[in-house]
Structure formats: C-alpha cells, structure tokens
PDB file of N, CA and C in Angstrom:
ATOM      1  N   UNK A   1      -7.076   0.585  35.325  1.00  0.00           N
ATOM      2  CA  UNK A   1      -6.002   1.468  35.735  1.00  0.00           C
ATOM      3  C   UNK A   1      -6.415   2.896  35.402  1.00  0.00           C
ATOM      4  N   UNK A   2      -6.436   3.592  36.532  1.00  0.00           N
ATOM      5  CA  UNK A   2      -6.577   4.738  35.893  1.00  0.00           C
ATOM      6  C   UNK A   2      -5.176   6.316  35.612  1.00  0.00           C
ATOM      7  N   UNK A   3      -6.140   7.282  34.793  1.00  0.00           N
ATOM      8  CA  UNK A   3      -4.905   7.627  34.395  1.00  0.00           C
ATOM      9  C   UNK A   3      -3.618   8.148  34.944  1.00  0.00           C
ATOM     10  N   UNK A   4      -2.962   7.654  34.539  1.00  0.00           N
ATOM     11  CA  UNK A   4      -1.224   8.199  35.361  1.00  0.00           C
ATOM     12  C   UNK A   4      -0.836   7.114  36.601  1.00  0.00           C
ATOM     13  N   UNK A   5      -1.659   6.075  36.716  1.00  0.00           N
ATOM     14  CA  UNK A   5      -1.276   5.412  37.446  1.00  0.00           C
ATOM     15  C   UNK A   5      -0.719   4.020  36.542  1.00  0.00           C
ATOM     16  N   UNK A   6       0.896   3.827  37.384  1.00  0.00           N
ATOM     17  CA  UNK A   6       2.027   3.400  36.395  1.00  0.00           C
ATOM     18  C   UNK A   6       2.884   2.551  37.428  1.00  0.00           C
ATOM     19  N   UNK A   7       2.722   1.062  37.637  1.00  0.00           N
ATOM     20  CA  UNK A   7       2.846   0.771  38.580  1.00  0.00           C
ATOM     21  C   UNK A   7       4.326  -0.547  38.374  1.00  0.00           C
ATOM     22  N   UNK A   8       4.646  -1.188  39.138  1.00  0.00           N
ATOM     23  CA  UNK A   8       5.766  -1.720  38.549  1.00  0.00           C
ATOM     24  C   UNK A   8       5.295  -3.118  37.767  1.00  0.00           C
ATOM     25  N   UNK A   9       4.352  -3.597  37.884  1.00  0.00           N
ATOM     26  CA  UNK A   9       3.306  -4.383  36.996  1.00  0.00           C
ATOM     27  C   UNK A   9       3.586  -4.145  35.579  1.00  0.00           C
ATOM     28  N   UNK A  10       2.731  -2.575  35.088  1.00  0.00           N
ATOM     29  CA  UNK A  10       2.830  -2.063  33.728  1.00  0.00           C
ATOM     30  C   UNK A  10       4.369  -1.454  33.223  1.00  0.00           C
ATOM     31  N   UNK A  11       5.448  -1.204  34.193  1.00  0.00           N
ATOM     32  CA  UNK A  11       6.350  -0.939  33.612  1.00  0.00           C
ATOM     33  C   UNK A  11       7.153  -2.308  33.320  1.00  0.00           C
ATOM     34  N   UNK A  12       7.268  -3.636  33.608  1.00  0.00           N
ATOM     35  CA  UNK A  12       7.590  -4.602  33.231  1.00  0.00           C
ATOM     36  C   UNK A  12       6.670  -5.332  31.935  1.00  0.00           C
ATOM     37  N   UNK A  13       6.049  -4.924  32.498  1.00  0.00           N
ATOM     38  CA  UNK A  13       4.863  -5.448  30.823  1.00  0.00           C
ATOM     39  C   UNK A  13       5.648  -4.362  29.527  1.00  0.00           C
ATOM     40  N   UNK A  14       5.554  -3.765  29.644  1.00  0.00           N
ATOM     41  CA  UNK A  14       6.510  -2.261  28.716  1.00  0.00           C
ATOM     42  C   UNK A  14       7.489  -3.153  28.255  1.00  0.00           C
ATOM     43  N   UNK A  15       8.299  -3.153  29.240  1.00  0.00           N
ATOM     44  CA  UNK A  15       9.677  -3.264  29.152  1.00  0.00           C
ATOM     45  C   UNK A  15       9.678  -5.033  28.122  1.00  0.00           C
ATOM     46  N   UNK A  16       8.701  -5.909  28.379  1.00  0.00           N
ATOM     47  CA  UNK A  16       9.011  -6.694  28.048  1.00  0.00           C
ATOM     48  C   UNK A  16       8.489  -6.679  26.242  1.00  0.00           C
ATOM     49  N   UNK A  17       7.734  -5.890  26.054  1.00  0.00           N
ATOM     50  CA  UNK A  17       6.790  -5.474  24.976  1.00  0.00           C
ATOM     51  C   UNK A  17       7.766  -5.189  24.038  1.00  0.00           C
ATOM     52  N   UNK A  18       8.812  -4.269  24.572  1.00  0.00           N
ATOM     53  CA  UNK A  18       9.583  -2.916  23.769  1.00  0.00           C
ATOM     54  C   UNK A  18      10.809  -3.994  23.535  1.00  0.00           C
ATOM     55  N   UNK A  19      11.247  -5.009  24.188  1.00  0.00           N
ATOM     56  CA  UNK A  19      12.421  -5.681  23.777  1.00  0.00           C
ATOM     57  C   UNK A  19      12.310  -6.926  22.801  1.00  0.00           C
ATOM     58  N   UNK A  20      10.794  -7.336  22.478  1.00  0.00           N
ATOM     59  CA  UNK A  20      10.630  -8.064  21.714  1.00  0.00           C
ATOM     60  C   UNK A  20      10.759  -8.206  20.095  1.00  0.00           C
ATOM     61  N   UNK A  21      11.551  -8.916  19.780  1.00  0.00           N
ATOM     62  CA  UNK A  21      11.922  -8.915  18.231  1.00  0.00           C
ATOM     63  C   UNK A  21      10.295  -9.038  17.261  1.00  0.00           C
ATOM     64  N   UNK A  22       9.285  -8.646  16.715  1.00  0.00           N
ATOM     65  CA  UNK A  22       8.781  -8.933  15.735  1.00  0.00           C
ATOM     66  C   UNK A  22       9.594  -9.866  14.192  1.00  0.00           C
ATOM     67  N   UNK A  23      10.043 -11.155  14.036  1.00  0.00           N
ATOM     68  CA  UNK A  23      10.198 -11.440  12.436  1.00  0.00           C
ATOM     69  C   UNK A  23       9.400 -12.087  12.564  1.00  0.00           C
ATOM     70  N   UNK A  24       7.967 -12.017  12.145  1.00  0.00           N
ATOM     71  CA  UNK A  24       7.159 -12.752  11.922  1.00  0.00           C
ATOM     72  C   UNK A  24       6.526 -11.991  10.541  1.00  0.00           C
ATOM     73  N   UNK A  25       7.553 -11.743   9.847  1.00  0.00           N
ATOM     74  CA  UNK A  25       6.474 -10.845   8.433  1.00  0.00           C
ATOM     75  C   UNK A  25       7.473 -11.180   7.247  1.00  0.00           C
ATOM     76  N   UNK A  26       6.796 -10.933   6.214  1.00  0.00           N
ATOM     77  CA  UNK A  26       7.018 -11.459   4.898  1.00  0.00           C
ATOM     78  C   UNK A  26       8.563 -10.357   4.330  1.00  0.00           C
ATOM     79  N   UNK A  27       9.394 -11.848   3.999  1.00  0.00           N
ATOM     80  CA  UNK A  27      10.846 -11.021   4.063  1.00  0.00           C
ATOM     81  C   UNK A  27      10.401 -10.957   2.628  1.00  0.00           C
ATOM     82  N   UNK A  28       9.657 -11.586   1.647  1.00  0.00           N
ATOM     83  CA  UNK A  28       9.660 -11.221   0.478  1.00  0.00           C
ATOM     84  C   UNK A  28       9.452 -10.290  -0.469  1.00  0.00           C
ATOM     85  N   UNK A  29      10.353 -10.046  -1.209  1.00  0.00           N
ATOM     86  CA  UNK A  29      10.032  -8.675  -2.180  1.00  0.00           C
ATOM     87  C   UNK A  29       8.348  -9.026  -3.063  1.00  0.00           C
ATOM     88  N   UNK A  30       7.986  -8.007  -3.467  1.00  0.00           N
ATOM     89  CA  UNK A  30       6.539  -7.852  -3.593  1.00  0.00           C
ATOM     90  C   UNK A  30       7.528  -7.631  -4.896  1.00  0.00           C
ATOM     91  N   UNK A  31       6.707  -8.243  -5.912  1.00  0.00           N
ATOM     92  CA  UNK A  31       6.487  -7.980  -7.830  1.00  0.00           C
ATOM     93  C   UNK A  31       5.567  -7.363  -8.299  1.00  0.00           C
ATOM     94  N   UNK A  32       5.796  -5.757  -8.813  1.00  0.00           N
ATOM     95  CA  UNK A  32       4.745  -5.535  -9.810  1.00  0.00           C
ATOM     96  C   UNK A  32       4.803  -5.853 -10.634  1.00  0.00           C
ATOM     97  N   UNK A  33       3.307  -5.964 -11.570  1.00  0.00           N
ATOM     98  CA  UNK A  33       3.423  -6.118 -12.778  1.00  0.00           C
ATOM     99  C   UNK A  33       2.999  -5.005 -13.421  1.00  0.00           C
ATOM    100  N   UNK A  34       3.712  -4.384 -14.654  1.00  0.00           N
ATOM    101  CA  UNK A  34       2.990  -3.288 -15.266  1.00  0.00           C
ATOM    102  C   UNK A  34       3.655  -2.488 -16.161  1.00  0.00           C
ATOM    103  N   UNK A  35       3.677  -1.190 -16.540  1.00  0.00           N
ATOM    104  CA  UNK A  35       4.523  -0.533 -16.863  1.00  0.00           C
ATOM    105  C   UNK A  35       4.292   1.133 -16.677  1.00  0.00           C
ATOM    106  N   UNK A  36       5.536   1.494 -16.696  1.00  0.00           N
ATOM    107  CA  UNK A  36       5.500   3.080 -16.078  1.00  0.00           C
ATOM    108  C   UNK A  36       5.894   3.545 -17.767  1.00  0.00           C
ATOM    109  N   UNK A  37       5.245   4.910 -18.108  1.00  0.00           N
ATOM    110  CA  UNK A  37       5.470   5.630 -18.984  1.00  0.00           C
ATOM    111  C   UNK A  37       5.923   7.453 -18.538  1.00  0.00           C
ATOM    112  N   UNK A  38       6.683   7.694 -18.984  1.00  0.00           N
ATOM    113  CA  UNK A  38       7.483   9.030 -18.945  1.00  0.00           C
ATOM    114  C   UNK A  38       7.353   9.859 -20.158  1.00  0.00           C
ATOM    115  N   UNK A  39       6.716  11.140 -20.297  1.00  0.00           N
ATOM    116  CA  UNK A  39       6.676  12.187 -20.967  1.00  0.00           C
ATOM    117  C   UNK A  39       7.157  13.053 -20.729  1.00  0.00           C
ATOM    118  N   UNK A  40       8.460  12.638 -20.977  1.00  0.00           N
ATOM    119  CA  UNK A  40       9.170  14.427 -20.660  1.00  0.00           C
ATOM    120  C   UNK A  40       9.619  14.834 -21.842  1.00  0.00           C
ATOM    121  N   UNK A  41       8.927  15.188 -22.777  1.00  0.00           N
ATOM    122  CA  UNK A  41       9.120  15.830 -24.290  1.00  0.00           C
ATOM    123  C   UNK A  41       8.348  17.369 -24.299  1.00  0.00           C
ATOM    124  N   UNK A  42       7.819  17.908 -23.121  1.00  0.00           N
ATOM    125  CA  UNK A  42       7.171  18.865 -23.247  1.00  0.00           C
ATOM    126  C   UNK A  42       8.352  19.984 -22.496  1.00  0.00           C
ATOM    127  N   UNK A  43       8.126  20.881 -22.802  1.00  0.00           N
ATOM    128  CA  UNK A  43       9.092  22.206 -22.067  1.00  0.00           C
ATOM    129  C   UNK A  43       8.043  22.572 -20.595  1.00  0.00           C
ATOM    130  N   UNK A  44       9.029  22.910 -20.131  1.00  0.00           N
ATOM    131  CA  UNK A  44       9.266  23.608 -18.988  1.00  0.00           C
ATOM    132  C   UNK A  44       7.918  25.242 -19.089  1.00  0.00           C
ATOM    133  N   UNK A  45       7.524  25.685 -20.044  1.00  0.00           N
ATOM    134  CA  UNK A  45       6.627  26.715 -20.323  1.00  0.00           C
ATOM    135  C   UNK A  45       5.407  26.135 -20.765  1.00  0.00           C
ATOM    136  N   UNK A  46       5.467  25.029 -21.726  1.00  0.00           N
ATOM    137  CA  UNK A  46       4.189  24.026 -21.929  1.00  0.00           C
ATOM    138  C   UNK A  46       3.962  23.943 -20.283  1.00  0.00           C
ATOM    139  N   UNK A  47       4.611  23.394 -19.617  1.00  0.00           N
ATOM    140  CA  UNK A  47       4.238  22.665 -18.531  1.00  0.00           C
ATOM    141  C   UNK A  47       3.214  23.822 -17.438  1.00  0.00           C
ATOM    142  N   UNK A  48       3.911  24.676 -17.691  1.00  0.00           N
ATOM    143  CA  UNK A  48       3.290  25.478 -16.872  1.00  0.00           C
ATOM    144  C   UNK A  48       2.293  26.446 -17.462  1.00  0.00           C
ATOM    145  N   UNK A  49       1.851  25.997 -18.686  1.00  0.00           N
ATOM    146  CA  UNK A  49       0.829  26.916 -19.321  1.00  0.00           C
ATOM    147  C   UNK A  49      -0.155  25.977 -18.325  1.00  0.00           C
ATOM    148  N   UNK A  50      -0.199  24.515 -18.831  1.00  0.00           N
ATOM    149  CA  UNK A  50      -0.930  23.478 -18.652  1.00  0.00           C
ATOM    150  C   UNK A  50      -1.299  23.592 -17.289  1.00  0.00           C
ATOM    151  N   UNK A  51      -0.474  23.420 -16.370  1.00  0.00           N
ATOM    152  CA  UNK A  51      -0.674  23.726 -14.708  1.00  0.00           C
ATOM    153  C   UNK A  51      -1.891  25.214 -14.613  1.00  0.00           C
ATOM    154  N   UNK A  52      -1.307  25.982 -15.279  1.00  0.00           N
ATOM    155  CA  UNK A  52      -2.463  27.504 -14.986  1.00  0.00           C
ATOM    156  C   UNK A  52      -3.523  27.082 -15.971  1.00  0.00           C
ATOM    157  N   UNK A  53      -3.920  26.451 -16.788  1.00  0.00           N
ATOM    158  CA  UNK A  53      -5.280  26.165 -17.619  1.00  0.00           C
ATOM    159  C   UNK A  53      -6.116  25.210 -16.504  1.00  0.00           C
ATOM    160  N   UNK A  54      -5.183  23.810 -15.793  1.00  0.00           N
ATOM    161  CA  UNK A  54      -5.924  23.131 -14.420  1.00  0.00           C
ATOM    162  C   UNK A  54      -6.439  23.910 -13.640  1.00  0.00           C
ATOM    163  N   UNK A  55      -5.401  25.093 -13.120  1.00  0.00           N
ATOM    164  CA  UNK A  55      -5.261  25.894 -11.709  1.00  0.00           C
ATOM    165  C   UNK A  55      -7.241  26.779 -12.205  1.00  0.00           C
ATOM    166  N   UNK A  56      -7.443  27.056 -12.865  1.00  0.00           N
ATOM    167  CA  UNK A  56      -8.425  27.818 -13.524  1.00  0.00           C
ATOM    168  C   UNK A  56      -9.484  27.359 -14.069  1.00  0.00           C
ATOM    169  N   UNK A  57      -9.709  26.431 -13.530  1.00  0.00           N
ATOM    170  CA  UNK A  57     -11.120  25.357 -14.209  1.00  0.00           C
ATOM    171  C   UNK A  57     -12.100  25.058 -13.067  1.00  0.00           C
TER     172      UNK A  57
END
C-alpha cells in the first residue's frame, strides 16, 4: 500500500483493531520487596549548600 492510500479494506481492519478489548494481561499486583529510607533531618540551607557543592564538581 502505498502512502495515503486508505481504502475500505484498511479502514475496516482499523475499525476492527480499535474496538477490540485487550484482557489478556496480568490483573495482579506486583510485590516489592525492600525498604525505603527517608532523611529529612537536614534543613532546607544544608540542602542547598549540598546541591551547590554537586552543582560545582
């Protein structure tokens, strides 16, 4: 087919493409394992000394 040619063939192929349900995929929730750690004990001016000592290396 070339381009821009769009014939009533490919617009039924479309049409039948675009109305099709996909559930064929994993309804299951995924488990991490691990753990997340949070440091927010530093200020707001630490933080940004630290950012301009990175920014400068």
């Amino acid at each position: 087919m070339s381009m821009g040619a769009y014939d009533e063939d490919e617009h039924e192929r479309r049409e039948a493409q675009a109305s099709r349900v996909d559930a064929d995929f994993d309804d299951e929730r995924t488990i991490y394992h691990g753990k997340v750690e949070y440091d927010a004990g530093e200020s707001a001016e630490e933080l940004l000394n630290k950012f301009e000592e990175i920014k400068s290396d």
